[in-house]
PDB file of N, CA and C in Angstrom:
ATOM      1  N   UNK A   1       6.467  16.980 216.264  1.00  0.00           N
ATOM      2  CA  UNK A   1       6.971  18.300 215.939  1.00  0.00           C
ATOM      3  C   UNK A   1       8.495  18.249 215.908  1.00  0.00           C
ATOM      4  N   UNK A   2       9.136  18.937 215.104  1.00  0.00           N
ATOM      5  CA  UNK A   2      10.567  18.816 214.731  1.00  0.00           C
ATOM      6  C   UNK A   2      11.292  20.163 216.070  1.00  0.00           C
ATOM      7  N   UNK A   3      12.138  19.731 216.534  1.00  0.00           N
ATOM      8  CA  UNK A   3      12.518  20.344 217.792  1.00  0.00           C
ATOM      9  C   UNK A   3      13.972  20.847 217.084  1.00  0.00           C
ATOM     10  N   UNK A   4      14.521  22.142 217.027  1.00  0.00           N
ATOM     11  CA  UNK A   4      15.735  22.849 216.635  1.00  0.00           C
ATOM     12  C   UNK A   4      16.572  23.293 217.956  1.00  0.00           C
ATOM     13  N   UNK A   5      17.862  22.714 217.714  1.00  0.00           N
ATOM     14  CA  UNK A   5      18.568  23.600 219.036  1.00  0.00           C
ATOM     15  C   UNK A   5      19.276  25.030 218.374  1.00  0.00           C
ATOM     16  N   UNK A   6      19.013  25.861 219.385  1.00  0.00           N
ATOM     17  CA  UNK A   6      19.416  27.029 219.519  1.00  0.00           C
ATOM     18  C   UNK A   6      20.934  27.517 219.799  1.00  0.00           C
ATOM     19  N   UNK A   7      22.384  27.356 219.396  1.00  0.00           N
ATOM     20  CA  UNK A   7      22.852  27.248 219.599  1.00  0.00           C
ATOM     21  C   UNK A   7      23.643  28.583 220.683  1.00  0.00           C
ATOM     22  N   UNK A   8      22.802  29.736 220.684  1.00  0.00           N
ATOM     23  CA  UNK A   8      22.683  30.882 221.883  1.00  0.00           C
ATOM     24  C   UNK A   8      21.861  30.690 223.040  1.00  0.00           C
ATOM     25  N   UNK A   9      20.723  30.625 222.653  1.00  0.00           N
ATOM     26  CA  UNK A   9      19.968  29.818 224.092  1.00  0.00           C
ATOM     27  C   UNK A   9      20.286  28.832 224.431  1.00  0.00           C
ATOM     28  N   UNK A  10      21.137  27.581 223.813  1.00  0.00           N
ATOM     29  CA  UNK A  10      21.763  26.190 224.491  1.00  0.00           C
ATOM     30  C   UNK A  10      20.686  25.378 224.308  1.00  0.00           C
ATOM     31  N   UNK A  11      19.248  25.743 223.787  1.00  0.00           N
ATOM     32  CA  UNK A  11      17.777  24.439 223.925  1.00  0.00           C
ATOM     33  C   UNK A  11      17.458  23.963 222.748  1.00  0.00           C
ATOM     34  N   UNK A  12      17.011  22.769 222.787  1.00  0.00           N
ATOM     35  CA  UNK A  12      16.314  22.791 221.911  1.00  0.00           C
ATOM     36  C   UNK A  12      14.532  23.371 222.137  1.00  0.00           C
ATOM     37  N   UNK A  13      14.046  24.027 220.661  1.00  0.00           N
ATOM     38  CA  UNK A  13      12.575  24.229 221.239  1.00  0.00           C
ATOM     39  C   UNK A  13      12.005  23.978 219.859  1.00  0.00           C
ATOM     40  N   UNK A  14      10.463  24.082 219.840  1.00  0.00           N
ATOM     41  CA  UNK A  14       9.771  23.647 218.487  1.00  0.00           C
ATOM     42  C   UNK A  14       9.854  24.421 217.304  1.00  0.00           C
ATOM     43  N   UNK A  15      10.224  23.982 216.328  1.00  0.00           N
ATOM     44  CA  UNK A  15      10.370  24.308 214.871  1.00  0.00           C
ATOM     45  C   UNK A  15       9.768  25.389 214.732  1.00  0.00           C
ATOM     46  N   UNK A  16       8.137  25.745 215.600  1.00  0.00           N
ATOM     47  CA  UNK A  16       7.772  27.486 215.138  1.00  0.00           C
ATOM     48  C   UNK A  16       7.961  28.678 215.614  1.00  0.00           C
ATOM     49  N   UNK A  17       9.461  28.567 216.772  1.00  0.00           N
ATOM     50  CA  UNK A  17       9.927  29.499 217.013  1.00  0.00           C
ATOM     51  C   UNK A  17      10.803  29.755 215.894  1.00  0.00           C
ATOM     52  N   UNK A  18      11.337  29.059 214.936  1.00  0.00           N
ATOM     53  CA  UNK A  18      12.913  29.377 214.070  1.00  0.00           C
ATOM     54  C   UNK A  18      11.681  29.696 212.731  1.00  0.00           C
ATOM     55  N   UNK A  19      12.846  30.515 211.733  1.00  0.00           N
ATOM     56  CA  UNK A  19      12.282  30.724 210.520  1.00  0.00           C
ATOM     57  C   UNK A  19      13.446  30.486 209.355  1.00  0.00           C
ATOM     58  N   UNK A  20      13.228  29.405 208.327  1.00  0.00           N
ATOM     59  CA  UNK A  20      14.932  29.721 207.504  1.00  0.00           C
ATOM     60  C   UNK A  20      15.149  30.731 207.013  1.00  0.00           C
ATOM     61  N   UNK A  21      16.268  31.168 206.451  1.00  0.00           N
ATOM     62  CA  UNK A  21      16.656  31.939 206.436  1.00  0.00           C
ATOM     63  C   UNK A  21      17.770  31.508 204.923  1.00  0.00           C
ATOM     64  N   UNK A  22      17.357  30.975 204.184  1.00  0.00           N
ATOM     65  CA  UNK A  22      18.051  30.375 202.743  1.00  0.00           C
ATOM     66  C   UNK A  22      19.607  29.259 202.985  1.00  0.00           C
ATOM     67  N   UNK A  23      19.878  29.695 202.111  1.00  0.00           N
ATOM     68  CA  UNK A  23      21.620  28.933 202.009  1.00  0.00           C
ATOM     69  C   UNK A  23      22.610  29.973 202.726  1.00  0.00           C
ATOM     70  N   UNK A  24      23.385  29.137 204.012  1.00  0.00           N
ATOM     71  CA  UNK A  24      24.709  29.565 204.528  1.00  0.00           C
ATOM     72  C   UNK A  24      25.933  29.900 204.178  1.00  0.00           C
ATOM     73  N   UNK A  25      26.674  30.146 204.198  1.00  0.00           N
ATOM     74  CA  UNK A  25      28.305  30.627 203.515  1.00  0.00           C
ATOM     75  C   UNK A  25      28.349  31.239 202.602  1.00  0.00           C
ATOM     76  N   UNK A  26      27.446  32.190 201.856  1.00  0.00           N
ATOM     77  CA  UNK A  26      27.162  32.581 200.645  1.00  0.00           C
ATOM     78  C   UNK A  26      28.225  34.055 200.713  1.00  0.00           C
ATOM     79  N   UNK A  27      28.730  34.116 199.919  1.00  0.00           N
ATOM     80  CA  UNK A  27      30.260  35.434 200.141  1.00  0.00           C
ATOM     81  C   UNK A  27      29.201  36.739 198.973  1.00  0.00           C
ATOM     82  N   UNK A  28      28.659  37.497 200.381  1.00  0.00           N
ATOM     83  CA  UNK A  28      28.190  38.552 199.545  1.00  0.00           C
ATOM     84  C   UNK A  28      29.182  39.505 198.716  1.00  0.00           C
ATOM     85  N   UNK A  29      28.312  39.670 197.970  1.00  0.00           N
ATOM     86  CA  UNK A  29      29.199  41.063 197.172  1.00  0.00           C
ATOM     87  C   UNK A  29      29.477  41.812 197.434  1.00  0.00           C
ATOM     88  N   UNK A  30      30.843  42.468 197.280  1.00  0.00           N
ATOM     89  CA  UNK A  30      31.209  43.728 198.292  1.00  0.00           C
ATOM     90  C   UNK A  30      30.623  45.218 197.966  1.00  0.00           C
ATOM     91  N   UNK A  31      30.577  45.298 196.737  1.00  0.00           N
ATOM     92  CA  UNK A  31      29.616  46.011 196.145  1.00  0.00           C
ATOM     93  C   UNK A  31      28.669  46.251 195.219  1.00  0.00           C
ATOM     94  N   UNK A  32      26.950  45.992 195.842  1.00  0.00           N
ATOM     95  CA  UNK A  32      26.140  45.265 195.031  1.00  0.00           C
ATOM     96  C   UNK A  32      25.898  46.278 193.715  1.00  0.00           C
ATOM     97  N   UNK A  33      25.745  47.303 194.020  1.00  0.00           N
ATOM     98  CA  UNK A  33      25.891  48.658 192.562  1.00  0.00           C
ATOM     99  C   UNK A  33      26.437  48.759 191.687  1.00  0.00           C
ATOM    100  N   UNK A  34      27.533  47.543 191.712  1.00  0.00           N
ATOM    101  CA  UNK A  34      28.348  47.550 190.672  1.00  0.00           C
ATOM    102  C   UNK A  34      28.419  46.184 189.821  1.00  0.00           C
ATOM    103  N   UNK A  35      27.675  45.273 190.039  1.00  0.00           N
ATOM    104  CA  UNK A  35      27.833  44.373 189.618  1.00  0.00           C
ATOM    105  C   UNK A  35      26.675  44.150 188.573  1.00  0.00           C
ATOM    106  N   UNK A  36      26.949  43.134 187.664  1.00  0.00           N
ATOM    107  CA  UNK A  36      25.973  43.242 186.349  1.00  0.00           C
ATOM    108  C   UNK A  36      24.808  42.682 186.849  1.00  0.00           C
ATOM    109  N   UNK A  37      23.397  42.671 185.835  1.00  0.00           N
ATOM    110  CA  UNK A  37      22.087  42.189 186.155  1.00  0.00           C
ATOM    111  C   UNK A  37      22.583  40.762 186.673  1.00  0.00           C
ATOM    112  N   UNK A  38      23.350  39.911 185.725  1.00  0.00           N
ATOM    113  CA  UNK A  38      23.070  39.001 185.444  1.00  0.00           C
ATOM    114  C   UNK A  38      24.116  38.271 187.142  1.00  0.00           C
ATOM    115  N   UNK A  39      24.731  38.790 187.398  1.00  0.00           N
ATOM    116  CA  UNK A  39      25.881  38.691 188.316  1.00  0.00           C
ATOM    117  C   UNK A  39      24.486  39.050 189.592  1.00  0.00           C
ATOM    118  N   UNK A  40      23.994  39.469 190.012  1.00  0.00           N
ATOM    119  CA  UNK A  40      23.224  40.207 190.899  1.00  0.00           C
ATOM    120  C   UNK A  40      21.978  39.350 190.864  1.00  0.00           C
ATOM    121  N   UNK A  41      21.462  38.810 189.932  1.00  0.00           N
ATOM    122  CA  UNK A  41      20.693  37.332 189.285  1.00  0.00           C
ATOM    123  C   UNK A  41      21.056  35.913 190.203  1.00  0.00           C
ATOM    124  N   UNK A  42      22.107  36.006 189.748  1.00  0.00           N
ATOM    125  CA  UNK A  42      22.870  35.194 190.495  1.00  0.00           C
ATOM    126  C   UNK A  42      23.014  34.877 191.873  1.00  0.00           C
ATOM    127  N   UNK A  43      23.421  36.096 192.530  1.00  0.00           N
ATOM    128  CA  UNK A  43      23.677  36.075 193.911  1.00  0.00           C
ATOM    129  C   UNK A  43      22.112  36.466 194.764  1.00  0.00           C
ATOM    130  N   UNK A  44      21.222  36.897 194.177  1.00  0.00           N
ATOM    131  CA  UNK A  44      19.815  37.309 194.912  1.00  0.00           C
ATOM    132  C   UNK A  44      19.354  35.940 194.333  1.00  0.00           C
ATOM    133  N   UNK A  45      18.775  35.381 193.581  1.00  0.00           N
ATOM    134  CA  UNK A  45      17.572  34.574 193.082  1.00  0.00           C
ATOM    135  C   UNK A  45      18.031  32.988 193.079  1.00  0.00           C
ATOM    136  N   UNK A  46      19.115  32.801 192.400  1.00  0.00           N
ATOM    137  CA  UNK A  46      19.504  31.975 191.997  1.00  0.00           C
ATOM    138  C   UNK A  46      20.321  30.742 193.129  1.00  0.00           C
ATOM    139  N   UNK A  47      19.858  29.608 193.479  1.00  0.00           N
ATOM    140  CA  UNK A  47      19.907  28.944 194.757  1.00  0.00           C
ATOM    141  C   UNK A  47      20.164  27.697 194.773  1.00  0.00           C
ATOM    142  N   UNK A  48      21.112  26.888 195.702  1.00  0.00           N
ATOM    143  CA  UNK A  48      21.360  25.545 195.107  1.00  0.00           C
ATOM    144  C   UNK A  48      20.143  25.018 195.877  1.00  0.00           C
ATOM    145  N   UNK A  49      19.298  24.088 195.361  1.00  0.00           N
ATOM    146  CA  UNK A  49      18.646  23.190 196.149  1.00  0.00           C
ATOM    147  C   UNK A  49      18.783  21.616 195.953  1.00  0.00           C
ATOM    148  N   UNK A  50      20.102  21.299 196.581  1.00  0.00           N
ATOM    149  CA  UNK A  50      20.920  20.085 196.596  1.00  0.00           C
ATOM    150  C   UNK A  50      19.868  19.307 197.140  1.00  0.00           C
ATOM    151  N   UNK A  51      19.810  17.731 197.108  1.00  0.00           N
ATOM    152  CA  UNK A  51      19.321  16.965 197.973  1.00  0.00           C
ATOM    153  C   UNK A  51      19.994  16.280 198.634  1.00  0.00           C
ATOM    154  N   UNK A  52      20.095  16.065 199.786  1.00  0.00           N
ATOM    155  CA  UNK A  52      21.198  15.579 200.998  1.00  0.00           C
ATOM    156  C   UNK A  52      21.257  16.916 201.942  1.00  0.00           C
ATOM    157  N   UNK A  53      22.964  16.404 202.538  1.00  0.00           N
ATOM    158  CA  UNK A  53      23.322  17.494 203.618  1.00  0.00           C
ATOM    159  C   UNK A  53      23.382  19.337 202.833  1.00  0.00           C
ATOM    160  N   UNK A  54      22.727  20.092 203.190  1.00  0.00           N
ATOM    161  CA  UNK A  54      22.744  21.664 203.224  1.00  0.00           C
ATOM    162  C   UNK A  54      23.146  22.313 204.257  1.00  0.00           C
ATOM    163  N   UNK A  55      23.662  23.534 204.085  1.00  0.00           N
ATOM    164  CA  UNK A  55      23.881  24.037 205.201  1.00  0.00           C
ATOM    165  C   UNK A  55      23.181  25.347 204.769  1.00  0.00           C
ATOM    166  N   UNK A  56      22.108  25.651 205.891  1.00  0.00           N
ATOM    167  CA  UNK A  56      21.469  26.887 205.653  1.00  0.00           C
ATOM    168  C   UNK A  56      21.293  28.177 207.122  1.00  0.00           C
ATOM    169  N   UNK A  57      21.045  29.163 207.031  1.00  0.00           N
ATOM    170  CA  UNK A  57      20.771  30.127 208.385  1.00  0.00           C
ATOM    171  C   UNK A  57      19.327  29.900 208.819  1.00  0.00           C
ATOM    172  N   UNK A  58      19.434  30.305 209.551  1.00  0.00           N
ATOM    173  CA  UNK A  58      18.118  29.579 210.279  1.00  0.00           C
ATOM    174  C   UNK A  58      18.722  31.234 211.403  1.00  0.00           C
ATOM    175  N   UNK A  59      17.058  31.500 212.028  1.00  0.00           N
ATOM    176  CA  UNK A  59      16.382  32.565 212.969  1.00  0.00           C
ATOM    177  C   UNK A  59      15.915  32.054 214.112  1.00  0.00           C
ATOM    178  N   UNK A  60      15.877  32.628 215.457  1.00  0.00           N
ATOM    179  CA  UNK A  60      15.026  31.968 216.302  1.00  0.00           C
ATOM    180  C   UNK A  60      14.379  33.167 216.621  1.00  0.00           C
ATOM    181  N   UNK A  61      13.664  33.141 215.845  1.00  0.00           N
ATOM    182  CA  UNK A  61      12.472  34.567 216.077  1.00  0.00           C
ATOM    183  C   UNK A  61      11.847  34.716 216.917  1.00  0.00           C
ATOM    184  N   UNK A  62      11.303  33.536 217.769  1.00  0.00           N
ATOM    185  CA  UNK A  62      10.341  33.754 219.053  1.00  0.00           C
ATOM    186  C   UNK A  62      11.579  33.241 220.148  1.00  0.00           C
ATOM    187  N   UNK A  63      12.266  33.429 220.294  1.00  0.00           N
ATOM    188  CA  UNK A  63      13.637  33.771 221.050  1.00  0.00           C
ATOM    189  C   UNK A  63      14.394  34.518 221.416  1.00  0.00           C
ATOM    190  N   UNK A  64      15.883  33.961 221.189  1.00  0.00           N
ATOM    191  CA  UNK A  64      16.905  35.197 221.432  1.00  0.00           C
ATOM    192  C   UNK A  64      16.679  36.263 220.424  1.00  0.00           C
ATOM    193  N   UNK A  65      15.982  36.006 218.756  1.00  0.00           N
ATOM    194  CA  UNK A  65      16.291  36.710 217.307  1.00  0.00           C
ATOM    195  C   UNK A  65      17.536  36.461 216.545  1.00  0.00           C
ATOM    196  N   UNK A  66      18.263  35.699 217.090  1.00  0.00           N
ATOM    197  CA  UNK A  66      19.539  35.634 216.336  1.00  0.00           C
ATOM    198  C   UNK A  66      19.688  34.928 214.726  1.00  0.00           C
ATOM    199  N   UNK A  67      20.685  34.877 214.475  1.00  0.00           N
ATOM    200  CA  UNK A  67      20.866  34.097 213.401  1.00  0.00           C
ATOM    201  C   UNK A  67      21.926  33.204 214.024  1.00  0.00           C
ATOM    202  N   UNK A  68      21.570  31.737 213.013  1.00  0.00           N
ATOM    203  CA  UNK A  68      22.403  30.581 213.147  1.00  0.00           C
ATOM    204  C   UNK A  68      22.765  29.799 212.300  1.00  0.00           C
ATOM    205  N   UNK A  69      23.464  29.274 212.211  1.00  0.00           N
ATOM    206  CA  UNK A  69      23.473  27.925 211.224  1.00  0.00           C
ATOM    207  C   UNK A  69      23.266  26.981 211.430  1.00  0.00           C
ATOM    208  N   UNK A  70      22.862  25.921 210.267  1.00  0.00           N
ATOM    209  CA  UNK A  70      22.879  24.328 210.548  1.00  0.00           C
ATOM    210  C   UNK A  70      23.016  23.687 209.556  1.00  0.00           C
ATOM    211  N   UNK A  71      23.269  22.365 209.700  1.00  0.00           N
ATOM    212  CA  UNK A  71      23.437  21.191 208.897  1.00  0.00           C
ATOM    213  C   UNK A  71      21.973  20.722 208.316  1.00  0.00           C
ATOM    214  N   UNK A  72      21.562  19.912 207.748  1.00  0.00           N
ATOM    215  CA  UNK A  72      20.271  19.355 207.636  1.00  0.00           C
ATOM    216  C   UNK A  72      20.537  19.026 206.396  1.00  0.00           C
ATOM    217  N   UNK A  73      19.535  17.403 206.644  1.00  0.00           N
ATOM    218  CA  UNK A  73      19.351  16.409 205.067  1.00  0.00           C
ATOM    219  C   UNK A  73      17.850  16.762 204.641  1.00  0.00           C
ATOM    220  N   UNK A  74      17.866  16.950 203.419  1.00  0.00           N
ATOM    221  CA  UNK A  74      16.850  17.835 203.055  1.00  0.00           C
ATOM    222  C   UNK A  74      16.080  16.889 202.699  1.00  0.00           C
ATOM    223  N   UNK A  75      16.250  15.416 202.619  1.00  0.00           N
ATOM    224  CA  UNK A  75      15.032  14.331 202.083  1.00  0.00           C
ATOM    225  C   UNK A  75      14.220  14.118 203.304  1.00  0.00           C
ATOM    226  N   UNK A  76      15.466  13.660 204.551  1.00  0.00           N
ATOM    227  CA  UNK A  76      14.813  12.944 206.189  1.00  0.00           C
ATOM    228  C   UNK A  76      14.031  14.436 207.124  1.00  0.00           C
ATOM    229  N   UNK A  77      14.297  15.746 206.478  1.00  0.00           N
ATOM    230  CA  UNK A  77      14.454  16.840 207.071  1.00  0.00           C
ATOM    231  C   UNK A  77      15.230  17.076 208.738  1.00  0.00           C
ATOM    232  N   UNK A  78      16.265  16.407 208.988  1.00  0.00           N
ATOM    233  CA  UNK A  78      16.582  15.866 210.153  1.00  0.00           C
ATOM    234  C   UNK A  78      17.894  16.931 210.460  1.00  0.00           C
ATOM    235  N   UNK A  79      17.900  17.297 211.342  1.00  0.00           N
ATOM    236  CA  UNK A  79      19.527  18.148 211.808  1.00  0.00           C
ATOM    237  C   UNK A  79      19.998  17.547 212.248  1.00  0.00           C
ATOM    238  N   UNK A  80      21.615  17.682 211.467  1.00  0.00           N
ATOM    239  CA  UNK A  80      22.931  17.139 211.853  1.00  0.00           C
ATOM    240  C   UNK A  80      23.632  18.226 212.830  1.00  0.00           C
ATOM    241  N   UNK A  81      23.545  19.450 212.839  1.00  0.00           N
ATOM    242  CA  UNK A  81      23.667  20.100 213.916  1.00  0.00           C
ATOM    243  C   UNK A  81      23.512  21.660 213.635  1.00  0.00           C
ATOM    244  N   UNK A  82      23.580  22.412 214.557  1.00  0.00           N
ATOM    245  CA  UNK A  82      23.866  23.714 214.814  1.00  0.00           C
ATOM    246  C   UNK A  82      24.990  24.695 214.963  1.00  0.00           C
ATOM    247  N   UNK A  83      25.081  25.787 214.746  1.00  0.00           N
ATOM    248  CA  UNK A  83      26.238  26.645 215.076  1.00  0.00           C
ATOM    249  C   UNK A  83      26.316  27.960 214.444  1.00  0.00           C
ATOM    250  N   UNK A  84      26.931  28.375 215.846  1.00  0.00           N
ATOM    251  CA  UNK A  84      26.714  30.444 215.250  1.00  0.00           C
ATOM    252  C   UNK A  84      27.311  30.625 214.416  1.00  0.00           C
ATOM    253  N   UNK A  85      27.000  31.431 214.018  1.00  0.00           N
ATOM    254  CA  UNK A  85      26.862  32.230 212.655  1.00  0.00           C
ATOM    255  C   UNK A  85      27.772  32.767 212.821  1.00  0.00           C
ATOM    256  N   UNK A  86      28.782  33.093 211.868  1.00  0.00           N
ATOM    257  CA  UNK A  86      30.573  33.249 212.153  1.00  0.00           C
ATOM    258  C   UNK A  86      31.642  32.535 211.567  1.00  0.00           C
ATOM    259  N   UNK A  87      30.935  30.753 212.075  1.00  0.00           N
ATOM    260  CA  UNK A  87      31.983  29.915 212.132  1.00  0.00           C
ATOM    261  C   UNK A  87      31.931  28.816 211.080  1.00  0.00           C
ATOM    262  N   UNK A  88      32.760  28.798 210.926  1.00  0.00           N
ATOM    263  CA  UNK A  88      33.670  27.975 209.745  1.00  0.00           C
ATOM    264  C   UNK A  88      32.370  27.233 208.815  1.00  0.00           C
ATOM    265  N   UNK A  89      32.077  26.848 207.576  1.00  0.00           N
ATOM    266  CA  UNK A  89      31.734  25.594 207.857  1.00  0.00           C
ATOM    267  C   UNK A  89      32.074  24.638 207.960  1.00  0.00           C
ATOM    268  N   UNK A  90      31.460  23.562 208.921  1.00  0.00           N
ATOM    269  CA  UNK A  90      32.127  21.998 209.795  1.00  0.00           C
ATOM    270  C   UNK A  90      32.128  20.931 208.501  1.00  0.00           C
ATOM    271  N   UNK A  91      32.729  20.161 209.000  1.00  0.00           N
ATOM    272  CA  UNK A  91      33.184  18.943 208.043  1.00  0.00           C
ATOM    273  C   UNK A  91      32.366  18.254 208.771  1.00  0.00           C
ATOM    274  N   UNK A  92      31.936  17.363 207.975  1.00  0.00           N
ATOM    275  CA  UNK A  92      31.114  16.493 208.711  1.00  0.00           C
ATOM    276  C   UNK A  92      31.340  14.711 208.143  1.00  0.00           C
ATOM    277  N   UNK A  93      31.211  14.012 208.941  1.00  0.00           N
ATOM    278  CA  UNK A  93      31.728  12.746 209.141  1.00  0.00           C
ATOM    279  C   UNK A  93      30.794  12.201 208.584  1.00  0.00           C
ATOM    280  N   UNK A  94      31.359  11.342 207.920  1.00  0.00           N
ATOM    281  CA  UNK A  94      30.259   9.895 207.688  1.00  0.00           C
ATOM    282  C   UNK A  94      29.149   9.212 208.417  1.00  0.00           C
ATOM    283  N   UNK A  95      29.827   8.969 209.380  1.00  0.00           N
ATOM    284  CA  UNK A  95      29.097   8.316 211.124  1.00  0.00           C
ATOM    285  C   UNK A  95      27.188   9.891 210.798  1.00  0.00           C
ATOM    286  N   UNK A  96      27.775  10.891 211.238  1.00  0.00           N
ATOM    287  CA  UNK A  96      26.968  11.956 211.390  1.00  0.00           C
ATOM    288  C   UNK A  96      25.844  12.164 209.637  1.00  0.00           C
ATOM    289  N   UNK A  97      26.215  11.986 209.088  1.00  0.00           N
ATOM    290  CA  UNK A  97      25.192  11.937 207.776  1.00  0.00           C
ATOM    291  C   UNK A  97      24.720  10.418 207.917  1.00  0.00           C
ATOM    292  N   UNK A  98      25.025   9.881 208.070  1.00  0.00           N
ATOM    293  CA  UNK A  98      24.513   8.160 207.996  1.00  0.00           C
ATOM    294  C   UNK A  98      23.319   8.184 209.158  1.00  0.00           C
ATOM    295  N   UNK A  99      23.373   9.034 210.131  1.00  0.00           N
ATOM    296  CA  UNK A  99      22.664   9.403 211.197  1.00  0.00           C
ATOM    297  C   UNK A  99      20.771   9.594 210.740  1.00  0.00           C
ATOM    298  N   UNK A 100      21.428  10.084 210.020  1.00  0.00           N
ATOM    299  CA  UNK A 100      19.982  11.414 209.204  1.00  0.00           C
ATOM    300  C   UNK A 100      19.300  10.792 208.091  1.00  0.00           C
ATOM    301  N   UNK A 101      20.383   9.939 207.087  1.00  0.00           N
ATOM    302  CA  UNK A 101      19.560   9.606 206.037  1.00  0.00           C
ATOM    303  C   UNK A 101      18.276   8.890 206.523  1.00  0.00           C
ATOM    304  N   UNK A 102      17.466   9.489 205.393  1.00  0.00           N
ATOM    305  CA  UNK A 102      16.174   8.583 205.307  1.00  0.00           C
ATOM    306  C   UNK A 102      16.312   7.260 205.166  1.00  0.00           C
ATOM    307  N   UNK A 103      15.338   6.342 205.329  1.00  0.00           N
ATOM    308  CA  UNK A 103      15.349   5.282 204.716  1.00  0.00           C
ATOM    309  C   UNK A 103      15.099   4.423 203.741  1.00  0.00           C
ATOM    310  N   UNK A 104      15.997   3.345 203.036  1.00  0.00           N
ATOM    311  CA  UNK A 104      16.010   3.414 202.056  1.00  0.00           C
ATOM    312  C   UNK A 104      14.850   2.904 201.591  1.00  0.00           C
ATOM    313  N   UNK A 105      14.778   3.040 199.548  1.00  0.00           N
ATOM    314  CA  UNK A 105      13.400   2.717 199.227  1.00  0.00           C
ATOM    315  C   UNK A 105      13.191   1.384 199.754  1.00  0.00           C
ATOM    316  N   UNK A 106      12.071   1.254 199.830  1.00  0.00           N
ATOM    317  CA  UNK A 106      11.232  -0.352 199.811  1.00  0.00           C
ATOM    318  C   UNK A 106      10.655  -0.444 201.148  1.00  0.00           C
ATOM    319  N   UNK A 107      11.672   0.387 202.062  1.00  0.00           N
ATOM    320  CA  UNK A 107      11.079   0.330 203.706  1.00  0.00           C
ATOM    321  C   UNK A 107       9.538   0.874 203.841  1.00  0.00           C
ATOM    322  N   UNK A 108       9.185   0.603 205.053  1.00  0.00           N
ATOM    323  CA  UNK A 108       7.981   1.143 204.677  1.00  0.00           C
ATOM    324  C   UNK A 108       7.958   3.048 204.551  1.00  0.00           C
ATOM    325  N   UNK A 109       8.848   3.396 205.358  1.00  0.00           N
ATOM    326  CA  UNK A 109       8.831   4.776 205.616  1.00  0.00           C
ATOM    327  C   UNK A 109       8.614   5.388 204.237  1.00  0.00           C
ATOM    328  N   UNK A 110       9.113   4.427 202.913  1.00  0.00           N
ATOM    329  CA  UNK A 110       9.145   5.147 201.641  1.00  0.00           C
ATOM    330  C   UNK A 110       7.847   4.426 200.839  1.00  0.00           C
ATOM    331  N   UNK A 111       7.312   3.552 201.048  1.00  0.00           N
ATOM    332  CA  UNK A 111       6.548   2.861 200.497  1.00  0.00           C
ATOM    333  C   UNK A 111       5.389   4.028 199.165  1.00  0.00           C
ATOM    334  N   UNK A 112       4.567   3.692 198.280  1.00  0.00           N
ATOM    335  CA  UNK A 112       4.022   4.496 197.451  1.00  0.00           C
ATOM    336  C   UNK A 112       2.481   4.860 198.137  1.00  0.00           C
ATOM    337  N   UNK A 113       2.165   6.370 197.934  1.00  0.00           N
ATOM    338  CA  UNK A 113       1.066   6.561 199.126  1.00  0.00           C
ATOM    339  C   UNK A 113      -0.126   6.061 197.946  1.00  0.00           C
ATOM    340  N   UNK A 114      -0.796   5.639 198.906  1.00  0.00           N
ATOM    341  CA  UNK A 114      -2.254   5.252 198.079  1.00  0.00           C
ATOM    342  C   UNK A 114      -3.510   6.181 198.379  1.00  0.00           C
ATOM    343  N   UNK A 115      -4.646   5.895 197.764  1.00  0.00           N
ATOM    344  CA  UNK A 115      -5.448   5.876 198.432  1.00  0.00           C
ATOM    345  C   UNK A 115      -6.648   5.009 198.270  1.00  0.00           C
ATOM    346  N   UNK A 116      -7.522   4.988 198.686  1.00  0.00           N
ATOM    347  CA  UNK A 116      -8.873   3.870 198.876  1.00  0.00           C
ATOM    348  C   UNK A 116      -9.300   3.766 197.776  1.00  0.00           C
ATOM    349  N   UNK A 117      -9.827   5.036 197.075  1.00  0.00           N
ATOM    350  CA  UNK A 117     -10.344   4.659 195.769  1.00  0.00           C
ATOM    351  C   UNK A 117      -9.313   3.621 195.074  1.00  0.00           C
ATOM    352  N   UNK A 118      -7.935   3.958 194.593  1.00  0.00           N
ATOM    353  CA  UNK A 118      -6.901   3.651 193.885  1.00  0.00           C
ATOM    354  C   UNK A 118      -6.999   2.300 194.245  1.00  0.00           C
ATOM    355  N   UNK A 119      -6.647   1.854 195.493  1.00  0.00           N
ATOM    356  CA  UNK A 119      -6.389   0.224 196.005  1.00  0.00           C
ATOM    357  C   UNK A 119      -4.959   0.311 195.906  1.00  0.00           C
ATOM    358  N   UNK A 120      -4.787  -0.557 196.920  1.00  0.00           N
ATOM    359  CA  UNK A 120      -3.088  -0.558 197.125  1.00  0.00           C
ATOM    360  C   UNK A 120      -2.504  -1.681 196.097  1.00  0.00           C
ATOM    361  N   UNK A 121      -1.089  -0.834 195.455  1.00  0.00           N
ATOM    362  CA  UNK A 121      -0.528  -1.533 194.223  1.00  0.00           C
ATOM    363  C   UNK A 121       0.659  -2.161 194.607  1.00  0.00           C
TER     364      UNK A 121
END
């Protein structure tokens, strides 16, 4: 089970207390009534889904309720870290993403899934 720290409660606890909560740093509109369909398209629907490091909000619903942020590589699904909601977003180091990546092809972790009927290729 994937364990999330809480960066208000200080713990980590299991992944089905938190709920995401989309993409982080997103500069809402100051006034959504005024802005065109297509502008409003944009900012409601429309979503990066990068592969690598994201930074998204994240909930700890069976918790404090708060909102938070975090880091996370969206291939290894692995957190690079946490932090309230407020603050900056962090720069993050080489050392700290090198942490998370998956591994590369050929390992077994990536290997091609089979199954019995198929026979392994």
């Amino acid at each position: 089970m994937l364990l999330i720290n809480c960066p208000y409660c200080e713990e980590e606890r299991p992944e089905l207390e938190f709920r995401g909560a989309g993409e982080a740093h997103i500069a809402r509109p100051t006034n959504l009534a005024d802005i065109s369909d297509d502008d409003f398209e944009k900012f409601f629907f429309i979503k990066d889904n990068d592969k690598g490091v994201v930074f998204e909000r994240w909930r700890h619903i069976h918790g404090c309720g708060r909102f938070f942020n975090a880091a996370r590589h969206s291939v290894s699904d692995k957190f690079i870290m946490t932090y309230k909601a407020g603050v900056a977003k962090p720069k993050l180091t080489k050392a700290q993403i090198d942490a998370v990546k998956p591994p590369a092809k050929g390992t077994p972790a990536n290997e091609p899934v089979w199954t019995i009927e198929e026979g392994k290729k």
